[in-house]
C-alpha atoms as a PDB file:
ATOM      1  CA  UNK A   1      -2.106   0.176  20.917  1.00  0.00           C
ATOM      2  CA  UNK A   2      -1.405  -3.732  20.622  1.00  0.00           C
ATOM      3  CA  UNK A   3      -1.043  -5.972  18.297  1.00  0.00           C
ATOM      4  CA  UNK A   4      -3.588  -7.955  16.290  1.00  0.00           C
ATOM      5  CA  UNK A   5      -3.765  -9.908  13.375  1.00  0.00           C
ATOM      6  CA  UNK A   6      -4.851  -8.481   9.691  1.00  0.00           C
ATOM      7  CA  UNK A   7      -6.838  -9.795   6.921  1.00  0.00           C
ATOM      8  CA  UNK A   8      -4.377 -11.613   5.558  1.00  0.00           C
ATOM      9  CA  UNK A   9      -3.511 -13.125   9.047  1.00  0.00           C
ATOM     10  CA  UNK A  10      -0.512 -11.199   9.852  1.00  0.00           C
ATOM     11  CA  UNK A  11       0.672  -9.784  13.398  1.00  0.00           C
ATOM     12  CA  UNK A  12       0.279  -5.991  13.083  1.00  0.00           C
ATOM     13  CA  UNK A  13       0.827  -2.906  14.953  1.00  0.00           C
ATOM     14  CA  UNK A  14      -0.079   1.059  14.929  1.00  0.00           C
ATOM     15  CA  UNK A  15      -1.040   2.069  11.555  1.00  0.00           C
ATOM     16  CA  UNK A  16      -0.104  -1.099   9.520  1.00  0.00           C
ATOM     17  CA  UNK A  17       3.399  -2.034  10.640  1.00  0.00           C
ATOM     18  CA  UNK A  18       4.425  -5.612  10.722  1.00  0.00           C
ATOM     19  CA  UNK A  19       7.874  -6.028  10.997  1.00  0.00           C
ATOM     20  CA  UNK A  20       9.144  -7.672  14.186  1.00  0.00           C
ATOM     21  CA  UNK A  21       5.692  -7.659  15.880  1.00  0.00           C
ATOM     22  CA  UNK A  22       4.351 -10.655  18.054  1.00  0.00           C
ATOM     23  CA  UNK A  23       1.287 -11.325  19.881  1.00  0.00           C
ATOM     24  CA  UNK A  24       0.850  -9.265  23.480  1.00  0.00           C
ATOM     25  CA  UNK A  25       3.151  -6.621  21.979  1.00  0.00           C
ATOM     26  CA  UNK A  26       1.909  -2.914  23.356  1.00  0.00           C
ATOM     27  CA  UNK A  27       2.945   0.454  21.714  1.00  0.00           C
ATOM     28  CA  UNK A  28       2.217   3.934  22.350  1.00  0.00           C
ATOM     29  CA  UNK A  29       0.560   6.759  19.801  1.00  0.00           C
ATOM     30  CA  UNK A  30       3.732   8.176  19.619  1.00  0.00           C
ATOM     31  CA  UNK A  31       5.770   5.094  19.152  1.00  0.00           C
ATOM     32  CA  UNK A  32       2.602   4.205  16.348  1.00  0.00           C
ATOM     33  CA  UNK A  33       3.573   7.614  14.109  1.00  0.00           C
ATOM     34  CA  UNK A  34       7.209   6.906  14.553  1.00  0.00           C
ATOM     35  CA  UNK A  35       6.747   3.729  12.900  1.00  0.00           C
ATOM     36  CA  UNK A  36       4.680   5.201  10.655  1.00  0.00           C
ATOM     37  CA  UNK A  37       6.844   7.605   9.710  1.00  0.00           C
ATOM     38  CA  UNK A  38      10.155   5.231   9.273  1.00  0.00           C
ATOM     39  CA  UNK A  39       7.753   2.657   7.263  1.00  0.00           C
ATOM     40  CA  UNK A  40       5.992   5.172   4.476  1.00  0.00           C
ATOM     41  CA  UNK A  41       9.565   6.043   3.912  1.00  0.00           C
ATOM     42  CA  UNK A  42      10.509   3.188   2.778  1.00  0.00           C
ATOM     43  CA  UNK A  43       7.290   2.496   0.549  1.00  0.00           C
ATOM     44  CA  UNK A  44       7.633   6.134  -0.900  1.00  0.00           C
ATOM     45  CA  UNK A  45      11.184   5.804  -1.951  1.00  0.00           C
ATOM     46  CA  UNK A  46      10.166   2.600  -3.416  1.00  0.00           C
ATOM     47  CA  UNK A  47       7.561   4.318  -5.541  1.00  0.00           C
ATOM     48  CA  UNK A  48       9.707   7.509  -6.563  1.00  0.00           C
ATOM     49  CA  UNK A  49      12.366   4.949  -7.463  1.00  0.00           C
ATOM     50  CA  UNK A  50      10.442   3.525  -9.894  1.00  0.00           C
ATOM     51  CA  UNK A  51       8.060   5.776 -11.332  1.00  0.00           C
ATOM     52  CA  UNK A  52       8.376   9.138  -9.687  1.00  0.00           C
ATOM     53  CA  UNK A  53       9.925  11.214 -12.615  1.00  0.00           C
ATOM     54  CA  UNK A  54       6.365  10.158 -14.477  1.00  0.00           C
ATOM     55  CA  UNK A  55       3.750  10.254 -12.251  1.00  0.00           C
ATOM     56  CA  UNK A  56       1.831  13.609 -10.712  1.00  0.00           C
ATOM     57  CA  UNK A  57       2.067  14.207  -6.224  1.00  0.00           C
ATOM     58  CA  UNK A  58      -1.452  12.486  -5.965  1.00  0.00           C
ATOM     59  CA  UNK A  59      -0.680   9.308  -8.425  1.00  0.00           C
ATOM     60  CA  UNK A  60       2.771   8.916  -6.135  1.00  0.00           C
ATOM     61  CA  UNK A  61       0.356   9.155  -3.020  1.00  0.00           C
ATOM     62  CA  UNK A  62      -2.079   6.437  -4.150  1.00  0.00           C
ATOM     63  CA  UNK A  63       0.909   4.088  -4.830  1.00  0.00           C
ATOM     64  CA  UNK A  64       2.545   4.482  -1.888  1.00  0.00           C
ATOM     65  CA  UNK A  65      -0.417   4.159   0.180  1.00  0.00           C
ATOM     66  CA  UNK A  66      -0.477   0.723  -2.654  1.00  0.00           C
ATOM     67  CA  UNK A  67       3.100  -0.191  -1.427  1.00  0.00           C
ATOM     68  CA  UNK A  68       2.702   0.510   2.241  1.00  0.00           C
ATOM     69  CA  UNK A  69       0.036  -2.141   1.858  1.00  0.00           C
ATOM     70  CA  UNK A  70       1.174  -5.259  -0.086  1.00  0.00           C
ATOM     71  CA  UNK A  71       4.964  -4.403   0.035  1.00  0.00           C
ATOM     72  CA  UNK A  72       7.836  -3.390  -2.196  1.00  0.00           C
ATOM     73  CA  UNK A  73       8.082  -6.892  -3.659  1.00  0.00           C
ATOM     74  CA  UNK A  74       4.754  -7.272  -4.932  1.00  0.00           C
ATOM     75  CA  UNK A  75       4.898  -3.291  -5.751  1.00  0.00           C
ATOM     76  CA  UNK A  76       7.798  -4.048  -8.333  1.00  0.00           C
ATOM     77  CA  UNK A  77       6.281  -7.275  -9.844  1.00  0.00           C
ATOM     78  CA  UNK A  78       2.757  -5.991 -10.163  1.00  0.00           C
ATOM     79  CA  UNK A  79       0.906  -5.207 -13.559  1.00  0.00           C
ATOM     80  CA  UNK A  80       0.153  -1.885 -12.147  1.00  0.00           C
ATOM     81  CA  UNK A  81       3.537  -0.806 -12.052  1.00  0.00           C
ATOM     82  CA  UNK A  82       4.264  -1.858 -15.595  1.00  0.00           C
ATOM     83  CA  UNK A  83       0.800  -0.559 -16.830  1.00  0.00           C
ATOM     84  CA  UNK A  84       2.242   2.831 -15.083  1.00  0.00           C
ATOM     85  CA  UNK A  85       5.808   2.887 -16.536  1.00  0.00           C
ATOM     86  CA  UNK A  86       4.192   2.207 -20.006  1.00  0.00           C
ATOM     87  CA  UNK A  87       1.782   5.092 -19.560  1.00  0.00           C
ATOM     88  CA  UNK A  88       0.880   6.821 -16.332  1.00  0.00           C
ATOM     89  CA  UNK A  89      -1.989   8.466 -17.607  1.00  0.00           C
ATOM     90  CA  UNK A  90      -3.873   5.062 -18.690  1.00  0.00           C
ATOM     91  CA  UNK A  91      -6.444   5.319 -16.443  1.00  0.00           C
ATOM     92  CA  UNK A  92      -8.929   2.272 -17.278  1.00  0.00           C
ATOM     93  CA  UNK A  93      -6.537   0.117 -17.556  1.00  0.00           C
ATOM     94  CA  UNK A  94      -4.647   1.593 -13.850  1.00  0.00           C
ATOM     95  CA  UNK A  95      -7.927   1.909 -12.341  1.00  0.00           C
ATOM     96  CA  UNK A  96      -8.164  -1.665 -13.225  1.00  0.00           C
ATOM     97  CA  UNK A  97      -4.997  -2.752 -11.593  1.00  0.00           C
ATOM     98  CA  UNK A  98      -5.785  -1.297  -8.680  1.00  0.00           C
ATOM     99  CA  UNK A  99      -8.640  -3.369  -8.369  1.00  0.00           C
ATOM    100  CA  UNK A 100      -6.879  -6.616  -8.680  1.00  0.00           C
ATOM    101  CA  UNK A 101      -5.521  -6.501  -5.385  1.00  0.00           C
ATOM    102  CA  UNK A 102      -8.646  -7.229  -3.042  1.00  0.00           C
ATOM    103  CA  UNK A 103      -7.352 -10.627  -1.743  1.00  0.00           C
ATOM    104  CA  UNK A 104      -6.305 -11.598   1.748  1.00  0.00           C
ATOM    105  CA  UNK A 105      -5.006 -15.197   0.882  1.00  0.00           C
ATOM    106  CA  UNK A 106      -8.131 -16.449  -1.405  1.00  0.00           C
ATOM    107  CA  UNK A 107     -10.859 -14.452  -0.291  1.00  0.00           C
ATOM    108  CA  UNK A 108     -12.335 -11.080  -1.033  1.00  0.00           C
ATOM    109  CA  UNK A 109     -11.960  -8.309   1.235  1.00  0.00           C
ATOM    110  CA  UNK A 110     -14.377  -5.877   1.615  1.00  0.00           C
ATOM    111  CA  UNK A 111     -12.406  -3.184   3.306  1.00  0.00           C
ATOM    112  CA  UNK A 112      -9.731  -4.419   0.345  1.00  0.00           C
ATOM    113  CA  UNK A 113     -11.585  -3.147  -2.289  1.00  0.00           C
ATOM    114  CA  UNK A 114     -12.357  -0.064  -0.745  1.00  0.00           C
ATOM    115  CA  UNK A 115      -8.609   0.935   0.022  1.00  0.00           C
ATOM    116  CA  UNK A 116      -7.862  -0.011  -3.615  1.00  0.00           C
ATOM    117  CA  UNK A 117     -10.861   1.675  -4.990  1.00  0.00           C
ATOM    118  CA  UNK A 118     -10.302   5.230  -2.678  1.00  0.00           C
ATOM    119  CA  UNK A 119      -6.394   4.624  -3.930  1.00  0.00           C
ATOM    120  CA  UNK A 120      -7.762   4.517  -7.693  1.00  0.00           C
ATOM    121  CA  UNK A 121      -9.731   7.874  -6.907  1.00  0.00           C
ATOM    122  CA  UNK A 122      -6.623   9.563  -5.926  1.00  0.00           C
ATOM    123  CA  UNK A 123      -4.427   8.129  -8.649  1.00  0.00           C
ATOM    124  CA  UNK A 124      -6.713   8.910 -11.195  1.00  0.00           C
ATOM    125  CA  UNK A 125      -7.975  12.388  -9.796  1.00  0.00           C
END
């Protein structure tokens, strides 16, 4: 696998990971799902840290797979995560939230909305 650059302009590798990566860089599959691995930790404690006494296996999934994508910080300022901690089963308002997020810089992402709509799904299913 090598790198490239995402939506939002960013130097990626594997299955989303962009710490530390440059242009030319090469991985293997195996080095891919180690990173994997090593990064959804990180974006799953995040989410059972904050809301994970409240919220059902398949709402923690959709907001990990939520974290893993626009990162802890925006995770923990977002209006999703306070529309959650109010009331986790709100789900216009969540679905909503979700939504939001479709932006690489100022444009519209199709592939965007369809991550936040399929993570809606699962939250809300």
């Amino acid at each position: 696998m090598e790198a490239y650059k995402d939506s939002a302009n960013v130097w990626t590798i594997g299955y989303g990971h962009t710490k530390d990566v440059t242009d030319g860089m090469k991985i293997t599959q195996e080095e891919a799902e180690e990173l994997f691995e090593a990064d959804i930790k990180i974006y799953y404690n995040c989410v059972i840290l904050n809301v994970g006494s409240i919220c059902t296996n398949n709402q923690v999934a959709a907001l990990t797979s939520f974290t893993f994508n626009l990162g802890v910080a925006n995770f923990e300022k977002s209006t999703l995560l306070k529309v959650v901690k109010k009331n986790p089963s709100d789900f216009k308002t969540i679905r909503k939230e979700f939504v939001r997020w479709v932006y690489a810089g100022d444009k519209v992402v199709n592939g965007l909305k369809l991550r936040r709509s399929a993570e809606a799904d699962i939250y809300c299913s």
